[in-house]
PDB file of N, CA and C in Angstrom:
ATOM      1  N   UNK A   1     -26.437   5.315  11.473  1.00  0.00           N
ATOM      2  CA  UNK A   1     -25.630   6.357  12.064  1.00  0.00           C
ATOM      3  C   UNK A   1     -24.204   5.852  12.236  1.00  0.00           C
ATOM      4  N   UNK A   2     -22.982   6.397  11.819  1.00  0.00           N
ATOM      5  CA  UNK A   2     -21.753   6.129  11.883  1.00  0.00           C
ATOM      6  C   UNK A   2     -21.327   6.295  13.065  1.00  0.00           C
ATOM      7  N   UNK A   3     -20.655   4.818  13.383  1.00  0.00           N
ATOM      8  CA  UNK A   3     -19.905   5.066  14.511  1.00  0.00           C
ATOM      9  C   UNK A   3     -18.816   6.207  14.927  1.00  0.00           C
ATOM     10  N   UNK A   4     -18.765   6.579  15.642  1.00  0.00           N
ATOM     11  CA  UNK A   4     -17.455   7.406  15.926  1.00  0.00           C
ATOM     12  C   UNK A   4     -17.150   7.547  17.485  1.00  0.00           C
ATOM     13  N   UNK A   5     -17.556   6.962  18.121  1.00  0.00           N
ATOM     14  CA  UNK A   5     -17.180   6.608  19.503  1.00  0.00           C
ATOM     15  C   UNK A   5     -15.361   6.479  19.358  1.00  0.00           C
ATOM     16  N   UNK A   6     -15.313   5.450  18.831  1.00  0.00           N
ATOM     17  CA  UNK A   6     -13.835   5.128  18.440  1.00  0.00           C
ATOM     18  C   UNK A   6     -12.833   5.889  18.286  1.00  0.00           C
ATOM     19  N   UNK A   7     -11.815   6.173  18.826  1.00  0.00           N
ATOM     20  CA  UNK A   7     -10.457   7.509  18.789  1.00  0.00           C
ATOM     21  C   UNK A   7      -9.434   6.292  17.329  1.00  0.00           C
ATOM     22  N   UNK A   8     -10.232   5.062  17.086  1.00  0.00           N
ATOM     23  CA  UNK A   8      -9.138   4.573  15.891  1.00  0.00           C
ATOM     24  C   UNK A   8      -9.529   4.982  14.519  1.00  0.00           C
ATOM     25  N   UNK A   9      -8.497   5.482  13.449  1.00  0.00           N
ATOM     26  CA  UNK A   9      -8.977   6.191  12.398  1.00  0.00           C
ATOM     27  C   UNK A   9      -9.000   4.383  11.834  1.00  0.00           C
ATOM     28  N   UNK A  10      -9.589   4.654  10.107  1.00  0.00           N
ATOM     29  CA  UNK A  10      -9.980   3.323   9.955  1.00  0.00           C
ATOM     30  C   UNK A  10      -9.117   3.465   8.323  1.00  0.00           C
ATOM     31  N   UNK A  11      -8.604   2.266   8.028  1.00  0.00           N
ATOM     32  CA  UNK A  11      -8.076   2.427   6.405  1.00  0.00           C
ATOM     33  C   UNK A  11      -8.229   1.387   5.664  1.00  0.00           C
ATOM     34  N   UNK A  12      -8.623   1.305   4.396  1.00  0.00           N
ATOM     35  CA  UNK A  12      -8.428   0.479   3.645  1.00  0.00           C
ATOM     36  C   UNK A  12      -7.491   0.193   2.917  1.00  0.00           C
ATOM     37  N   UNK A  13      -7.013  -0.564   2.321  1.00  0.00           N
ATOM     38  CA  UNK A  13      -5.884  -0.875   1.491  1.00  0.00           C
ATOM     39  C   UNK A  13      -6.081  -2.161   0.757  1.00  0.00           C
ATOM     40  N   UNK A  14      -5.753  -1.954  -0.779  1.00  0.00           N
ATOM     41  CA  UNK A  14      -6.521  -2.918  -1.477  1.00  0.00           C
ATOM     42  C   UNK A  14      -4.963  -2.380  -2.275  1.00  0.00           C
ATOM     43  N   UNK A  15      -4.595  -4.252  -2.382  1.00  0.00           N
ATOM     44  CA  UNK A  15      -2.980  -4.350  -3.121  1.00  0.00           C
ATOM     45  C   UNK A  15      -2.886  -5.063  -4.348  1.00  0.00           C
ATOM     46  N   UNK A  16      -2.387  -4.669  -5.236  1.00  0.00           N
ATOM     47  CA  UNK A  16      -2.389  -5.901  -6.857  1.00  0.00           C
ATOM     48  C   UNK A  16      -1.026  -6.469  -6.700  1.00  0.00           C
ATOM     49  N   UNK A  17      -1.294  -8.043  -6.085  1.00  0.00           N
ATOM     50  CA  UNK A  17       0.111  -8.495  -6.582  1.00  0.00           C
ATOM     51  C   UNK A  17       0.678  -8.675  -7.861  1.00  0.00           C
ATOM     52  N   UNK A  18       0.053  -8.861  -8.803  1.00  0.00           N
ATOM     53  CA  UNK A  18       0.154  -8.645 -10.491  1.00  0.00           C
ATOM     54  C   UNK A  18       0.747  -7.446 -10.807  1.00  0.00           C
ATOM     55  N   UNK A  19       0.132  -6.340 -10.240  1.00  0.00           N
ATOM     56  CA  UNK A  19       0.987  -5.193 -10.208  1.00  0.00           C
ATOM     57  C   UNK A  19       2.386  -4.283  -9.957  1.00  0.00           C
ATOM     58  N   UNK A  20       2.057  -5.777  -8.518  1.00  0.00           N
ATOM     59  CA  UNK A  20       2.834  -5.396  -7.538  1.00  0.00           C
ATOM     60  C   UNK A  20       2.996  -3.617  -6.879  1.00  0.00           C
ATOM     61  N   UNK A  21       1.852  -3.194  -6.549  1.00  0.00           N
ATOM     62  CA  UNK A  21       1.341  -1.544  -6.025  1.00  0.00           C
ATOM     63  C   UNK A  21       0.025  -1.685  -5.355  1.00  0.00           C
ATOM     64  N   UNK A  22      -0.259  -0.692  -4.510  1.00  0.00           N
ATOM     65  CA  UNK A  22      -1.185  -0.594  -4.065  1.00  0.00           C
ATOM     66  C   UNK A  22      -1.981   0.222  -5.032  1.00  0.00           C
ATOM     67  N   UNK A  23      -3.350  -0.408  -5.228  1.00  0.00           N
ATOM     68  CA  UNK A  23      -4.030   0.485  -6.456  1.00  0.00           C
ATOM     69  C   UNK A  23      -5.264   1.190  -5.457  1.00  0.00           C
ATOM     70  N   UNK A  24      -5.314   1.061  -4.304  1.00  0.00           N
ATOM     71  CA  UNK A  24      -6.191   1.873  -3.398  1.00  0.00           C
ATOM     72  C   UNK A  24      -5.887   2.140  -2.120  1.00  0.00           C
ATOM     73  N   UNK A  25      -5.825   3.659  -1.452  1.00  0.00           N
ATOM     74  CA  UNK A  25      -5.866   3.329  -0.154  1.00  0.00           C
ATOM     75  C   UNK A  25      -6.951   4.604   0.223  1.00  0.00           C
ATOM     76  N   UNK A  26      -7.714   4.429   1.269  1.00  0.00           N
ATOM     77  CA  UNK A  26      -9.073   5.443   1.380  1.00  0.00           C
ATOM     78  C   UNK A  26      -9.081   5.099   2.974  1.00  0.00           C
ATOM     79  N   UNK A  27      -9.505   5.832   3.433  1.00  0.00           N
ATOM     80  CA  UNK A  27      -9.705   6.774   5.035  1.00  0.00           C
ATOM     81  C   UNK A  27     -10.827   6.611   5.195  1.00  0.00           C
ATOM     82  N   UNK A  28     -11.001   6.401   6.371  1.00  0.00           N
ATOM     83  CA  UNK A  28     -12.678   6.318   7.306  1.00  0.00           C
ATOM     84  C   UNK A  28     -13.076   7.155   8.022  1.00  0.00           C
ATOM     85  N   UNK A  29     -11.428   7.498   8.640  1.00  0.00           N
ATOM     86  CA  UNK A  29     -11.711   8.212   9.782  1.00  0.00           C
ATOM     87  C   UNK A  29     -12.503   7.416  11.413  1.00  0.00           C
ATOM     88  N   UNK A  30     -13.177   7.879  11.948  1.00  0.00           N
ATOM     89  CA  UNK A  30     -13.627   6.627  12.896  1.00  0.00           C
ATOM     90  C   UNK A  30     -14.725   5.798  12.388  1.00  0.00           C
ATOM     91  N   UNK A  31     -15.836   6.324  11.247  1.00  0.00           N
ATOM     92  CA  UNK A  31     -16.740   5.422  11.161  1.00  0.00           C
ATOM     93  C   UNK A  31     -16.406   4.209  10.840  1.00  0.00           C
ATOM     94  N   UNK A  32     -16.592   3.506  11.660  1.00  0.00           N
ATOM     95  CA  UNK A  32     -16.163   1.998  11.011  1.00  0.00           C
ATOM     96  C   UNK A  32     -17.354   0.834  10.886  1.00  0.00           C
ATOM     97  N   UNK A  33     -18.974   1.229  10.800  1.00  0.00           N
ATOM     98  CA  UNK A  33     -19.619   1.096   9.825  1.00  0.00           C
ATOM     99  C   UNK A  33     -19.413   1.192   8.527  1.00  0.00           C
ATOM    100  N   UNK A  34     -19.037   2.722   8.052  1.00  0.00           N
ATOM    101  CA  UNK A  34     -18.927   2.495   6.432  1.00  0.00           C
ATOM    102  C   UNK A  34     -17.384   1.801   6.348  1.00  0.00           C
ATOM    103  N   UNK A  35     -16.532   1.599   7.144  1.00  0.00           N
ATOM    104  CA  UNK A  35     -15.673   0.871   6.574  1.00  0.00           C
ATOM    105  C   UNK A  35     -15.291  -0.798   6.044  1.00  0.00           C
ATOM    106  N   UNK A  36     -16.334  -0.872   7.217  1.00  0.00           N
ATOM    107  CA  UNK A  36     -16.756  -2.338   6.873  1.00  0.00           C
ATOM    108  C   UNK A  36     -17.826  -2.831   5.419  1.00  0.00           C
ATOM    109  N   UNK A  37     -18.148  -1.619   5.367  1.00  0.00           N
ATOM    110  CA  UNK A  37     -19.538  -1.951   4.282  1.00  0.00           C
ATOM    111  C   UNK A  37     -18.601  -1.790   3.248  1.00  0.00           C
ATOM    112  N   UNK A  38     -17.470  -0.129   3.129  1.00  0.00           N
ATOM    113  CA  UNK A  38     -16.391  -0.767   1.735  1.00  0.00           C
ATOM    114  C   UNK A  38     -15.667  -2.025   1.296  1.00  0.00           C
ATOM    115  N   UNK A  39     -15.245  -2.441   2.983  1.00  0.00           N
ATOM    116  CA  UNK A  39     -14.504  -3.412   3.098  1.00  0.00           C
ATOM    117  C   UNK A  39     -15.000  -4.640   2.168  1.00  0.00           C
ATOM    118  N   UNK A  40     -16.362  -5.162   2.552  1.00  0.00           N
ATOM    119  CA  UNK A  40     -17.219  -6.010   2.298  1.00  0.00           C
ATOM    120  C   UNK A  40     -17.286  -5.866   0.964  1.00  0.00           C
ATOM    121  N   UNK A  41     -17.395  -4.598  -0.027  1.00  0.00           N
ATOM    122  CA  UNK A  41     -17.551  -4.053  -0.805  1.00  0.00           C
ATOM    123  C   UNK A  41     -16.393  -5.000  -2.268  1.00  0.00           C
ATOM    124  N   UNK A  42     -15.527  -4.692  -1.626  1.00  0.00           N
ATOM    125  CA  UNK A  42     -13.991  -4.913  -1.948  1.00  0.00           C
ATOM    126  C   UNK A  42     -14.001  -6.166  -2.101  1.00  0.00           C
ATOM    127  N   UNK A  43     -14.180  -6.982  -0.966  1.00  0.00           N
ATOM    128  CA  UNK A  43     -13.965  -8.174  -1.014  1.00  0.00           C
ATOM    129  C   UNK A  43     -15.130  -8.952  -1.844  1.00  0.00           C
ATOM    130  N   UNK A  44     -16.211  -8.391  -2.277  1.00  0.00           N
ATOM    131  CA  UNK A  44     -17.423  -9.159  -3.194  1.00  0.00           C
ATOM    132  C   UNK A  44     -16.883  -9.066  -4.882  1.00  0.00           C
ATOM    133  N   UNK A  45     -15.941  -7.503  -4.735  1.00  0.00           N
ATOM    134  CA  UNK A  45     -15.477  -7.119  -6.397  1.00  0.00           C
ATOM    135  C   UNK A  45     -14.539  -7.920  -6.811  1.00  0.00           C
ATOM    136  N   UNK A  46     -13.290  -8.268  -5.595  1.00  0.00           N
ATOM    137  CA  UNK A  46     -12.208  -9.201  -6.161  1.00  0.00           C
ATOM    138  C   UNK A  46     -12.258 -10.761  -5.432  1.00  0.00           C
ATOM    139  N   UNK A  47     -13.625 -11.116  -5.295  1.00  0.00           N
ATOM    140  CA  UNK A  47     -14.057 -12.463  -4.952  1.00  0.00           C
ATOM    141  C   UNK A  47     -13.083 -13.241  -5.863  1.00  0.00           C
ATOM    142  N   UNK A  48     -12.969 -13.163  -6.949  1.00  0.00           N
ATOM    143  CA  UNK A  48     -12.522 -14.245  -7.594  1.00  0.00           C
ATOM    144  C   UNK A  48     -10.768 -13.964  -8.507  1.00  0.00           C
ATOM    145  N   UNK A  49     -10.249 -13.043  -7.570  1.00  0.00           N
ATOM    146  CA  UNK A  49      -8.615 -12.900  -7.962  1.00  0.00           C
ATOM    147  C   UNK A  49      -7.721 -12.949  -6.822  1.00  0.00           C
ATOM    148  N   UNK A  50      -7.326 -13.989  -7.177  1.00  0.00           N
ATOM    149  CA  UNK A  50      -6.609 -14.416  -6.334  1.00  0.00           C
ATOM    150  C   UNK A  50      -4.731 -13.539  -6.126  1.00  0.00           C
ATOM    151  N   UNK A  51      -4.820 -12.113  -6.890  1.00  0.00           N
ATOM    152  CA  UNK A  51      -3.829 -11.447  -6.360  1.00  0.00           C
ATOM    153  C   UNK A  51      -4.088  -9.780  -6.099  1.00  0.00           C
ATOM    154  N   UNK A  52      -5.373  -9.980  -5.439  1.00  0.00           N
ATOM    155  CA  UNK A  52      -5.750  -9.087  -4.444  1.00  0.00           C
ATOM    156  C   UNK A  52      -5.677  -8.897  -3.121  1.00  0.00           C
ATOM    157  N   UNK A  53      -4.657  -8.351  -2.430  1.00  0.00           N
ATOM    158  CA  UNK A  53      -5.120  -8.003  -1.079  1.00  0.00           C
ATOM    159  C   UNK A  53      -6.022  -7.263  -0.233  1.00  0.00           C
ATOM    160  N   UNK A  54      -6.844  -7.397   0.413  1.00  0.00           N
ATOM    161  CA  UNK A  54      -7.997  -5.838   0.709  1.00  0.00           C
ATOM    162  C   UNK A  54      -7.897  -6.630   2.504  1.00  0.00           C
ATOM    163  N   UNK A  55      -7.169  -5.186   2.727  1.00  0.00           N
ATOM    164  CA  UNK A  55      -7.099  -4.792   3.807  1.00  0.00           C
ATOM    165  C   UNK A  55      -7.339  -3.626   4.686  1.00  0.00           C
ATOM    166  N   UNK A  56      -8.112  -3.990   5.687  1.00  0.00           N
ATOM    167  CA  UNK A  56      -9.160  -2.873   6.790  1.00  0.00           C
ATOM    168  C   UNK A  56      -8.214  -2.988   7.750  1.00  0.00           C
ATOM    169  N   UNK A  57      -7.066  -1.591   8.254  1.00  0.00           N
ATOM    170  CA  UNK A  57      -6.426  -1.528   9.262  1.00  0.00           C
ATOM    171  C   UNK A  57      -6.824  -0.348  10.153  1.00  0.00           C
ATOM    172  N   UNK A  58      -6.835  -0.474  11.686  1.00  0.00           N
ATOM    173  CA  UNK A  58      -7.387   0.242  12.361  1.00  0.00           C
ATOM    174  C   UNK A  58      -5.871   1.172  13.111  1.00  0.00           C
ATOM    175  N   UNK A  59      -6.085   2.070  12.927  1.00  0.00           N
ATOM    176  CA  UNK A  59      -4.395   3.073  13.586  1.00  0.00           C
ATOM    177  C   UNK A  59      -5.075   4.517  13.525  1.00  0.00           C
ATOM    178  N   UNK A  60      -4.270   4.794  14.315  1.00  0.00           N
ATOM    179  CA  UNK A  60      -4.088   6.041  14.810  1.00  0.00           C
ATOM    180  C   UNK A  60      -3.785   7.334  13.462  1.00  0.00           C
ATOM    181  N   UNK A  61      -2.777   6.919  12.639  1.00  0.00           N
ATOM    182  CA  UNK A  61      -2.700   7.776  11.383  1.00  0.00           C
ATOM    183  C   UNK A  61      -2.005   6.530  10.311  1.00  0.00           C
ATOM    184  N   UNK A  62      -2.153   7.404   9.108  1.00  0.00           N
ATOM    185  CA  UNK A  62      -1.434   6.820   7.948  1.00  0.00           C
ATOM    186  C   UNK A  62      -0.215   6.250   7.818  1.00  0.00           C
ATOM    187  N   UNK A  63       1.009   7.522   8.694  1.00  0.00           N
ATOM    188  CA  UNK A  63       2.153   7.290   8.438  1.00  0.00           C
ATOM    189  C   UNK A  63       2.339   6.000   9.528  1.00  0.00           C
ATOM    190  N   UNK A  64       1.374   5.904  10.598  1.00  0.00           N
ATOM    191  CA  UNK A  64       1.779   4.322  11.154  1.00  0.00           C
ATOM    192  C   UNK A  64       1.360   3.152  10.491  1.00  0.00           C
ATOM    193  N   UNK A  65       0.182   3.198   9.819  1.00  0.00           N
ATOM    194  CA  UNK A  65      -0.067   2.208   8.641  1.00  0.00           C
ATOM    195  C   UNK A  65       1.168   2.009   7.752  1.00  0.00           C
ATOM    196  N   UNK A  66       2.139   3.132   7.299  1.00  0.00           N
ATOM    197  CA  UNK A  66       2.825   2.716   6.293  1.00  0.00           C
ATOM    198  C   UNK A  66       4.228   2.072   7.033  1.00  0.00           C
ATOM    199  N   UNK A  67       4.347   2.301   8.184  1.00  0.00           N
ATOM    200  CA  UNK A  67       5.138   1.442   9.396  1.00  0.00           C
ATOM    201  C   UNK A  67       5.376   0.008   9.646  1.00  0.00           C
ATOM    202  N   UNK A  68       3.691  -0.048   9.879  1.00  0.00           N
ATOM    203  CA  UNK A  68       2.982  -1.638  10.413  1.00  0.00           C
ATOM    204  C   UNK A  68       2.924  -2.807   8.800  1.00  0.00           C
ATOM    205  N   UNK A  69       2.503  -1.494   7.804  1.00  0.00           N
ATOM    206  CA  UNK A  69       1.913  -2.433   6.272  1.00  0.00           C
ATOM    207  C   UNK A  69       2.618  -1.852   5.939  1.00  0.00           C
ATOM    208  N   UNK A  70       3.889  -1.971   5.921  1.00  0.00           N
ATOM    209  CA  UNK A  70       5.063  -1.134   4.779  1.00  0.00           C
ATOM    210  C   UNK A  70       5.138  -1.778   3.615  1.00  0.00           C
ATOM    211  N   UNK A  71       5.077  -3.468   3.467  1.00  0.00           N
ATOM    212  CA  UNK A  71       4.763  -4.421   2.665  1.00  0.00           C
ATOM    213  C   UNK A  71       4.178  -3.675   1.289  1.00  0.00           C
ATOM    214  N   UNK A  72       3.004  -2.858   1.632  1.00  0.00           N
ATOM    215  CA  UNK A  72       1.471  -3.095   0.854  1.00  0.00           C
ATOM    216  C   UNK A  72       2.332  -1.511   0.160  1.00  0.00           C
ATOM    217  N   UNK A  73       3.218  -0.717   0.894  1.00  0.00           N
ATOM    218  CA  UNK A  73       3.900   0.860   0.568  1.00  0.00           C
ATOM    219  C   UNK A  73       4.653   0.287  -0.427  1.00  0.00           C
ATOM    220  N   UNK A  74       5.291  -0.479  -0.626  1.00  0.00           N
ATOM    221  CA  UNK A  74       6.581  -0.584  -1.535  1.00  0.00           C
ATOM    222  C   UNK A  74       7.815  -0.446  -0.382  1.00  0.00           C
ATOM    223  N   UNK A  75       7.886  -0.587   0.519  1.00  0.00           N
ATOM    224  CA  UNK A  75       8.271  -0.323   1.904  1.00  0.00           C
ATOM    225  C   UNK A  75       9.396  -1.169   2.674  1.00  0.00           C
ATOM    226  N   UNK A  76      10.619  -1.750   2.476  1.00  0.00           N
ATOM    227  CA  UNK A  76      11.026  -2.732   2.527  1.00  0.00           C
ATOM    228  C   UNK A  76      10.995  -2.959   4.279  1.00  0.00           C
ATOM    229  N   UNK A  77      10.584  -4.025   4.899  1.00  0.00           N
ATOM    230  CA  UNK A  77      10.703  -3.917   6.744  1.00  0.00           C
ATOM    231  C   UNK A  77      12.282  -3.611   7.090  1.00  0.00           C
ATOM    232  N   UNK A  78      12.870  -4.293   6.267  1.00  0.00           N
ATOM    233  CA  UNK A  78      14.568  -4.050   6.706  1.00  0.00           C
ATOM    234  C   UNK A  78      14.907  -2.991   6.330  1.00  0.00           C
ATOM    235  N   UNK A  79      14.216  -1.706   5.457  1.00  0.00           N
ATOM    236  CA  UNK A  79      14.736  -0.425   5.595  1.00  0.00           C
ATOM    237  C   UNK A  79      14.429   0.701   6.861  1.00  0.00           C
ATOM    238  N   UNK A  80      13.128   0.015   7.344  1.00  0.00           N
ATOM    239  CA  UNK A  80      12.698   0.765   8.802  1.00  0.00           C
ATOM    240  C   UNK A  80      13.407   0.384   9.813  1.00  0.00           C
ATOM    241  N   UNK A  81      13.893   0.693  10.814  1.00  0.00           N
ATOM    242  CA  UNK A  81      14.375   0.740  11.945  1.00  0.00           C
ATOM    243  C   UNK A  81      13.536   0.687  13.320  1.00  0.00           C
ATOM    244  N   UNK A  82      13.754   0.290  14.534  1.00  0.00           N
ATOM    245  CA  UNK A  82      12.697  -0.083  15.693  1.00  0.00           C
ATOM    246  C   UNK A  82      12.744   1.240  15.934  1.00  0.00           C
ATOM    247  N   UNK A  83      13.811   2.029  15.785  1.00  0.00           N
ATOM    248  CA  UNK A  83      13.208   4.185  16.395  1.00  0.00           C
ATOM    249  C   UNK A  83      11.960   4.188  15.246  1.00  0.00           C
ATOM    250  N   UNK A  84      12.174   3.805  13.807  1.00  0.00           N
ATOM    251  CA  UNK A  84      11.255   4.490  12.862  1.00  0.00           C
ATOM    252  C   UNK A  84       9.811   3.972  13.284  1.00  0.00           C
ATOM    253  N   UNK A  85       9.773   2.762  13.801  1.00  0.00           N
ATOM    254  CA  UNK A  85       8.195   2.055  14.251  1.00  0.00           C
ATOM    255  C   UNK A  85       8.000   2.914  15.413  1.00  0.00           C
ATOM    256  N   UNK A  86       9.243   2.930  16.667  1.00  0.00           N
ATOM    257  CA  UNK A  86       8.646   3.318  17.728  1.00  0.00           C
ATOM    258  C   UNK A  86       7.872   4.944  17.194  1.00  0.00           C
ATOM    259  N   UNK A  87       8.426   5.327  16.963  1.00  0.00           N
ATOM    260  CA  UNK A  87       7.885   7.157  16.142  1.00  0.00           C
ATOM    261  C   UNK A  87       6.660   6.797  15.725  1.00  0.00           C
ATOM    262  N   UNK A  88       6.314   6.744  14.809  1.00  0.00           N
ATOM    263  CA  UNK A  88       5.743   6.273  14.427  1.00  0.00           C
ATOM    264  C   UNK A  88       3.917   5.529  15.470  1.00  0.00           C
ATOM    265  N   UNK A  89       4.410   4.773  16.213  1.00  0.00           N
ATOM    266  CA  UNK A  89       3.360   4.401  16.970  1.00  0.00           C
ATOM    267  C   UNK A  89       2.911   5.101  18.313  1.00  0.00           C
ATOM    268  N   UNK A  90       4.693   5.568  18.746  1.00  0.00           N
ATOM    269  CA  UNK A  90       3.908   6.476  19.843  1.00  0.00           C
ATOM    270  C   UNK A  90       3.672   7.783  19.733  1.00  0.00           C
TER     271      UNK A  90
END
């Protein structure tokens, strides 16, 4: 049975540094059973490449993920501003 007690939505993000792009990002929503089981998922497929990132972030919405992991957006930190985070988070 999926959790959903939790008010945190759940995200994955899986990055190609070779690429340099994010080649996945997918929503949980609160279950964070199945997010862990993708998570796990992820991390068994690119066991052995070493320019994969796979990352399980827990937030409130997307557009604060692309705030916090602007990195993983194409997102430069020095183009956001502390109003654009504060927005953003609160």
């Amino acid at each position: 049975m999926p959790n959903e007690t939790s008010s945190i939505n759940h995200f994955l993000l899986v990055f190609d540094h070779a690429k340099d792009r994010l080649v996945e990002v997918k929503e949980f929503g609160h279950d964070s059973e199945l997010a862990m089981t993708e998570y796990a998922a992820r991390e068994r497929k690119f066991k052995d490449s070493h320019a994969i990132d796979i990352v399980l972030v827990g937030s409130d919405s997307i557009e604060t993920v692309k705030v916090t992991h602007g990195t993983y957006f194409n997102e430069e930190p020095e183009e956001r501003t502390a109003e654009d985070f504060l927005r953003a988070v609160l």
